[in-house]
Protein backbone atom coordinates (compact mmCIF):
# COMPACT_ATOMS: atom_id res chain seq x y z
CA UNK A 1 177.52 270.17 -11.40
CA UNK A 2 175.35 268.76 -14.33
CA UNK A 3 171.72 268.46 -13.26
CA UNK A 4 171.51 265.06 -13.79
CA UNK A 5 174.46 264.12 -11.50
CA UNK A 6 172.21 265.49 -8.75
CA UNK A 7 169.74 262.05 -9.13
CA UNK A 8 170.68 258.74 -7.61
CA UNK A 9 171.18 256.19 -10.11
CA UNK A 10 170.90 252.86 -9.55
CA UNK A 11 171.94 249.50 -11.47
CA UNK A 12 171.23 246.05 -9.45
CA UNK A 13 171.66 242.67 -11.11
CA UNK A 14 167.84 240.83 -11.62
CA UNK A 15 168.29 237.28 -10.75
CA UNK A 16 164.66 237.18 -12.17
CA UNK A 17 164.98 238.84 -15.40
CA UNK A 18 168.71 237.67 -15.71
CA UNK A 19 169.99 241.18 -16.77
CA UNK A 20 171.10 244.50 -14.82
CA UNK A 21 167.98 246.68 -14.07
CA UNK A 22 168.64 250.51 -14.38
CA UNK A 23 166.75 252.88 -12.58
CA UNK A 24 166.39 256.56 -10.95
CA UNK A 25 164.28 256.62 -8.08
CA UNK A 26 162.24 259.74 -7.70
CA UNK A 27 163.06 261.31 -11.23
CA UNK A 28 162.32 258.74 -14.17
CA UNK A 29 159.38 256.20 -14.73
CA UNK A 30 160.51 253.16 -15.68
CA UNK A 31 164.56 252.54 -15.91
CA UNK A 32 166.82 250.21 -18.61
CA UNK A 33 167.97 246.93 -18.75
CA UNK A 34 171.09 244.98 -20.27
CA UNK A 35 173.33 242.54 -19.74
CA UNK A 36 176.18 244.90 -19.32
CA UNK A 37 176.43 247.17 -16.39
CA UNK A 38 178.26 250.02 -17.49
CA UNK A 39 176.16 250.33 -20.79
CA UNK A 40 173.01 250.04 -18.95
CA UNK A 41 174.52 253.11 -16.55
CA UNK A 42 175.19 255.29 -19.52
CA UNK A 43 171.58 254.69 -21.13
CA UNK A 44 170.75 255.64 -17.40
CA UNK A 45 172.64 258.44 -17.51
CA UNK A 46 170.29 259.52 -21.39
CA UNK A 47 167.41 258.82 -19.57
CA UNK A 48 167.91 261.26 -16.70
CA UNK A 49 169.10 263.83 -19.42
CA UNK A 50 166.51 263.33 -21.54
CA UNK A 51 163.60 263.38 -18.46
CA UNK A 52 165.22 266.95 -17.34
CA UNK A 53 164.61 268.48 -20.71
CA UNK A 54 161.52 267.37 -20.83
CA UNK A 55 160.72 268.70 -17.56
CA UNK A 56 162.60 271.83 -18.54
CA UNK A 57 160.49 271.80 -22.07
CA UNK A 58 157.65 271.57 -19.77
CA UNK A 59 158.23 274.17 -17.55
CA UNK A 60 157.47 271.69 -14.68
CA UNK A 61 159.81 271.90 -12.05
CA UNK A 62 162.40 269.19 -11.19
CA UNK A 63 162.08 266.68 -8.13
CA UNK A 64 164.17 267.50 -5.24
CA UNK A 65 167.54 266.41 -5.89
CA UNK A 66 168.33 262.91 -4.19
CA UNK A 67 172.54 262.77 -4.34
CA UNK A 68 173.78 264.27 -1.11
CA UNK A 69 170.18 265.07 0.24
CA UNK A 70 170.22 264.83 4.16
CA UNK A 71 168.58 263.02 6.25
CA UNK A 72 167.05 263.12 9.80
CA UNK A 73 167.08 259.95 11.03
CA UNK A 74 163.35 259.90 11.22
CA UNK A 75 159.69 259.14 9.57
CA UNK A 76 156.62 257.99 10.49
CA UNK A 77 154.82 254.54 9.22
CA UNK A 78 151.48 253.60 9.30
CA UNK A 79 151.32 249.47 9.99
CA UNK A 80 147.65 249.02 10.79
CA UNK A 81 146.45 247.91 14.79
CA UNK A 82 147.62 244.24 13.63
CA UNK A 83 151.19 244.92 12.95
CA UNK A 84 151.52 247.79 15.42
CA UNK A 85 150.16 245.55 18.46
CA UNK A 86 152.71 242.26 17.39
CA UNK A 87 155.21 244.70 16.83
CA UNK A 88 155.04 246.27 20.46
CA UNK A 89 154.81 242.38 21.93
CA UNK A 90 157.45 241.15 20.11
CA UNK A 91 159.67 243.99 21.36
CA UNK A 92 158.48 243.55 25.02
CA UNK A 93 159.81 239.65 24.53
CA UNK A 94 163.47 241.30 22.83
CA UNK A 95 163.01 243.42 26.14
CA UNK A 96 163.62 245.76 23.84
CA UNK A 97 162.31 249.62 23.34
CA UNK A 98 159.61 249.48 20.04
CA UNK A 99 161.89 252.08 18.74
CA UNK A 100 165.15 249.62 18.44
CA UNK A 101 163.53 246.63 18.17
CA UNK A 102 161.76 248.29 14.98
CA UNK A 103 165.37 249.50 13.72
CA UNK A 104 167.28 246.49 14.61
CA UNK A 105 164.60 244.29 12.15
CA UNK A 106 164.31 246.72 9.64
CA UNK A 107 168.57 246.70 9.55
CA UNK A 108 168.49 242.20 9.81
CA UNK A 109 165.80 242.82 6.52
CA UNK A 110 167.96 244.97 4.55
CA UNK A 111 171.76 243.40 5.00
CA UNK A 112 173.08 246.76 7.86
């Protein structure tokens, strides 16, 4: 597998800047823009190239690869006493475990 098929690439539509937004989270500063997906995918595609050579060039070593990368299921946030405190009454009200009430808004907030 080429090394930079091992980096997530991602291209969203901006509603803001009225173009497709082209980025690699974890690798590459920055990203591309366009107004044509696939084009702004290949100059993705440069960029992630052109970031491991540099690395490479550098002798720095690459970020952990982020295509097929496992997860646990798991982390740990810090939300201040504020947020922590509403968070634990609003999930008494749900009748609801902070755990899943946590999940079950961060799922409503991202479209799951």
């Amino acid at each position: 597998m080429k090394k930079s098929n091992q980096y997530l690439k991602v291209v969203e539509w901006s509603e803001e800047d009225q173009c497709f937004i082209g980025r690699v989270p974890g690798l590459a500063l920055g990203g591309v823009h366009g107004k044509n997906e696939v084009n702004v995918y290949e100059k993705l595609g440069t960029i992630v190239d052109e970031w491991i050579a540099i690395h490479e060039a550098d002798d720095v070593p690459l970020p952990s690869a982020t295509v097929g990368k496992k997860y646990s299921g798991r982390f740990n946030i810090r939300v201040g006493e504020v947020l922590h405190e509403r968070l634990v009454v609003e999930s008494m009200k749900a009748n609801e475990s902070l755990n899943a009430f946590c999940v079950k808004v961060l799922k409503d907030e991202i479209g799951l």
